[in-house]
N, C-alpha and C. Protein backbone atom coordinates (compact mmCIF):
# COMPACT_ATOMS: atom_id res chain seq x y z
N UNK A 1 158.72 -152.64 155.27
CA UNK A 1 158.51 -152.77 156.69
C UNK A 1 157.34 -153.73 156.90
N UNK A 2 157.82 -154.62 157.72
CA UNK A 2 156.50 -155.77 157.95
C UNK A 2 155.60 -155.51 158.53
N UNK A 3 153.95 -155.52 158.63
CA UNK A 3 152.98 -154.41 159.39
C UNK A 3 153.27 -155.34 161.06
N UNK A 4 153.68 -156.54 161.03
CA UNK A 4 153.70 -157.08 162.53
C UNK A 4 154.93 -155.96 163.34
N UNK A 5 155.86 -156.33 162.77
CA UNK A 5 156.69 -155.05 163.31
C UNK A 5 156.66 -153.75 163.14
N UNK A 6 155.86 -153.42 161.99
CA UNK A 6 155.64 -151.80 162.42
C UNK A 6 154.46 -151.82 163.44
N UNK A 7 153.83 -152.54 163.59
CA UNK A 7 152.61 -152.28 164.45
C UNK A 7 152.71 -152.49 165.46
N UNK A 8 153.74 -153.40 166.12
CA UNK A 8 154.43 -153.17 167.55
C UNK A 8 155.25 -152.18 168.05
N UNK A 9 155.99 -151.58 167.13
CA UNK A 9 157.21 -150.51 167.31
C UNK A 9 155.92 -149.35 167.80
N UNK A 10 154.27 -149.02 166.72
CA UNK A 10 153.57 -147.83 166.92
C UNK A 10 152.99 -148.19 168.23
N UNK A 11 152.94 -149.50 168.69
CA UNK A 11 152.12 -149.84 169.92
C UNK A 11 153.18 -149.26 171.07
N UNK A 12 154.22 -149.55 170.98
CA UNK A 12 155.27 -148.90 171.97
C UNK A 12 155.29 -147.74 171.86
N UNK A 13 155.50 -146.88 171.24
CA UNK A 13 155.13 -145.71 170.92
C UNK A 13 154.15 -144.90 171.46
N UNK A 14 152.96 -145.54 170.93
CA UNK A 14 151.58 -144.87 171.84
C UNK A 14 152.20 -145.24 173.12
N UNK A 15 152.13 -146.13 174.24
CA UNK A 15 152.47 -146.31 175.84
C UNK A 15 153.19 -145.36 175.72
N UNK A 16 154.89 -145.13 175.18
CA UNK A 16 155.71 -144.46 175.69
C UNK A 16 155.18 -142.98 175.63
N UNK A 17 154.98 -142.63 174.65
CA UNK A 17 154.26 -141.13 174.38
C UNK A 17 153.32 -140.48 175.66
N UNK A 18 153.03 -141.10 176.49
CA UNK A 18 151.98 -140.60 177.29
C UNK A 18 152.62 -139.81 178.67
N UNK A 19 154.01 -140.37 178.53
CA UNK A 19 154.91 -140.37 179.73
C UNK A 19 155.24 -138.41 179.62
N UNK A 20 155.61 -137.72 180.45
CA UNK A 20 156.38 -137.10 180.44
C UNK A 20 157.58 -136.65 179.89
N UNK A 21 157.39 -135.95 179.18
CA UNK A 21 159.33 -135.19 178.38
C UNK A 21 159.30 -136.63 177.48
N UNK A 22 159.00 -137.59 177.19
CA UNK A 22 159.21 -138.57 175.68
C UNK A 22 157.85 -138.36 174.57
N UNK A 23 158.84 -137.99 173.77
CA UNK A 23 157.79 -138.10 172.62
C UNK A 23 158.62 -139.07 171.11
N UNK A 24 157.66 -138.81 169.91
CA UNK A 24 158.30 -139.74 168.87
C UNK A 24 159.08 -138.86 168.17
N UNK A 25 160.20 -139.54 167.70
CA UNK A 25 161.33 -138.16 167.05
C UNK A 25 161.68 -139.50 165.87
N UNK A 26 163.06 -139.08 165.33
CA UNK A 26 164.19 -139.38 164.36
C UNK A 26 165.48 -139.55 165.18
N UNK A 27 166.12 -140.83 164.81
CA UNK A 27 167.84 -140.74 165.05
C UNK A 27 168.27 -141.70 163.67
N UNK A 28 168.75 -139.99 163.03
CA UNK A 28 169.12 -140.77 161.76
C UNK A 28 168.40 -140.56 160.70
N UNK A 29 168.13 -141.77 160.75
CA UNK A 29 167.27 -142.19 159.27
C UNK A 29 166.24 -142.96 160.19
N UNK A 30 166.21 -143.34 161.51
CA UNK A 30 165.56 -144.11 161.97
C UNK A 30 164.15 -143.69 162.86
N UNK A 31 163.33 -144.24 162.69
CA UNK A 31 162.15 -143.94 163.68
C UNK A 31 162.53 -143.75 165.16
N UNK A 32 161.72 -143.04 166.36
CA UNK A 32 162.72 -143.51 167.27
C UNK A 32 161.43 -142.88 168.63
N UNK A 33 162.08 -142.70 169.74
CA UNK A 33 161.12 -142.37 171.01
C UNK A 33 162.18 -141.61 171.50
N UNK A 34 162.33 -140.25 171.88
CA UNK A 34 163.21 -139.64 172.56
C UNK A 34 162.15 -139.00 174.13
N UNK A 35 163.18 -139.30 175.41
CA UNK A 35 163.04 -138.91 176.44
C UNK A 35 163.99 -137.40 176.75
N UNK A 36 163.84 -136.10 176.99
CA UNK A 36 164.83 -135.22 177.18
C UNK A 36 165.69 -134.98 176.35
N UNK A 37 165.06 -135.03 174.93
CA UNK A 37 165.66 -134.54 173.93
C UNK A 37 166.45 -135.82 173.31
N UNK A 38 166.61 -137.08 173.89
CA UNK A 38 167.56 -138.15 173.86
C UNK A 38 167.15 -139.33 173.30
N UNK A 39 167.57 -139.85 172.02
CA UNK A 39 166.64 -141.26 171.87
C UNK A 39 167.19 -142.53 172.05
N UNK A 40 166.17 -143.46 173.13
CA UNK A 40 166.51 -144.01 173.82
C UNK A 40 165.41 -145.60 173.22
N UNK A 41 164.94 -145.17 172.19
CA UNK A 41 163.80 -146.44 171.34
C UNK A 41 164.23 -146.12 169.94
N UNK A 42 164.99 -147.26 169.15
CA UNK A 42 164.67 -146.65 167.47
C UNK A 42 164.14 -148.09 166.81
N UNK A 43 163.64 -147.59 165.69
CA UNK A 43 163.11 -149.08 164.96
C UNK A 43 164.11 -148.86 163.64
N UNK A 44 164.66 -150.00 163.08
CA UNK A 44 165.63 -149.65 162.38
C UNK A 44 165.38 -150.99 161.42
N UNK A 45 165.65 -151.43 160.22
CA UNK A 45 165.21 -152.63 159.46
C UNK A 45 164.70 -153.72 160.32
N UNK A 46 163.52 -153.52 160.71
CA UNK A 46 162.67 -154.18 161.17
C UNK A 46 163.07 -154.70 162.67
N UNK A 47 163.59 -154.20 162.94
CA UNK A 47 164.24 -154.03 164.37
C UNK A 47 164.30 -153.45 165.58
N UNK A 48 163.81 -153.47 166.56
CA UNK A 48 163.67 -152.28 167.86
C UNK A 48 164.85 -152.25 168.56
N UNK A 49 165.69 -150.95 168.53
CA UNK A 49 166.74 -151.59 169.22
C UNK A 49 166.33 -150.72 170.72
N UNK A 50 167.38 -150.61 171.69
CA UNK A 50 167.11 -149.69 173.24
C UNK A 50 168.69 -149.15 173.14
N UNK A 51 169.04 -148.03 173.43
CA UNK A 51 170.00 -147.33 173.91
C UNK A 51 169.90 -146.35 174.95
N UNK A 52 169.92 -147.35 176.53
CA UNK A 52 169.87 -146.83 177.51
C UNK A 52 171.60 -146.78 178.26
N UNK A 53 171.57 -145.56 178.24
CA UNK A 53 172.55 -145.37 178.77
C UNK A 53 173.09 -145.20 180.23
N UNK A 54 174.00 -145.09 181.18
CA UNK A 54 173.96 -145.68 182.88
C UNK A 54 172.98 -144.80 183.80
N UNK A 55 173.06 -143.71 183.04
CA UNK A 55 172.16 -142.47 184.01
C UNK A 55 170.90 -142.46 183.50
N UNK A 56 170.05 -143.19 182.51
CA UNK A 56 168.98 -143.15 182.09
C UNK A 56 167.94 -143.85 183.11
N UNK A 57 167.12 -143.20 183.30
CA UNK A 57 165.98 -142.89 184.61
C UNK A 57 165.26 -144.14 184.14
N UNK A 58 164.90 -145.32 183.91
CA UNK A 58 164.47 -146.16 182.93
C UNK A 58 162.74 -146.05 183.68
N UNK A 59 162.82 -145.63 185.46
CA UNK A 59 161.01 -145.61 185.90
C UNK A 59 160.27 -144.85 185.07
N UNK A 60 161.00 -143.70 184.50
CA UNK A 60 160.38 -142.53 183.76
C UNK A 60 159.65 -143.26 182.70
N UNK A 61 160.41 -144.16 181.93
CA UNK A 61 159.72 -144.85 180.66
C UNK A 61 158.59 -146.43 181.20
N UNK A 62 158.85 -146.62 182.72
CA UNK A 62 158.02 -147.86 182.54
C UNK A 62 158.21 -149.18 181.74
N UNK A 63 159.42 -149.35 181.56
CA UNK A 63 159.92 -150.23 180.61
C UNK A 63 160.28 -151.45 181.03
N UNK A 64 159.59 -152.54 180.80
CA UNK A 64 159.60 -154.09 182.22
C UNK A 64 159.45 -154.84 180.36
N UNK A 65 160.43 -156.20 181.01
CA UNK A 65 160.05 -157.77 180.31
C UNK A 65 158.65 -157.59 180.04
N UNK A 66 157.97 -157.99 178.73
CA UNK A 66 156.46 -158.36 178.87
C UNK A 66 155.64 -157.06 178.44
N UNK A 67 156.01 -155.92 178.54
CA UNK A 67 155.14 -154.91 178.61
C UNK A 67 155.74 -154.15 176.89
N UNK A 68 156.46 -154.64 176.67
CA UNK A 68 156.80 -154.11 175.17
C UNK A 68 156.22 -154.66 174.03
């Protein structure tokens, strides 16, 4: 794992963590940020992916261009 990308994935992490009902979990094998039990951030071979789905509240996470 490259420390530039792990050290952005933990920087997202800390922001998201502060929020309400999201904390840091597992999907998988993968690192991840779950909101309501649901993970909706994973880091995966050096990769961040998002799996927001149509009903996902996205104000809850604060999640804008620029701020990741």
């Amino acid at each position: 794992m490259s420390m530039d990308a792990e050290n952005r994935f933990m920087q997202l992490v800390e922001k998201q963590t502060i929020q309400n009902n999201v904390e840091f979990g597992k999907m998988m094998s993968s690192l991840g940020i779950r909101y309501k039990d649901r993970v909706y951030t994973f880091f995966h071979k050096e990769k961040v992916g998002f799996k927001l789905g149509v009903a996902f509240d996205i104000d809850v996470t604060k999640l804008v261009r620029g701020n990741i």
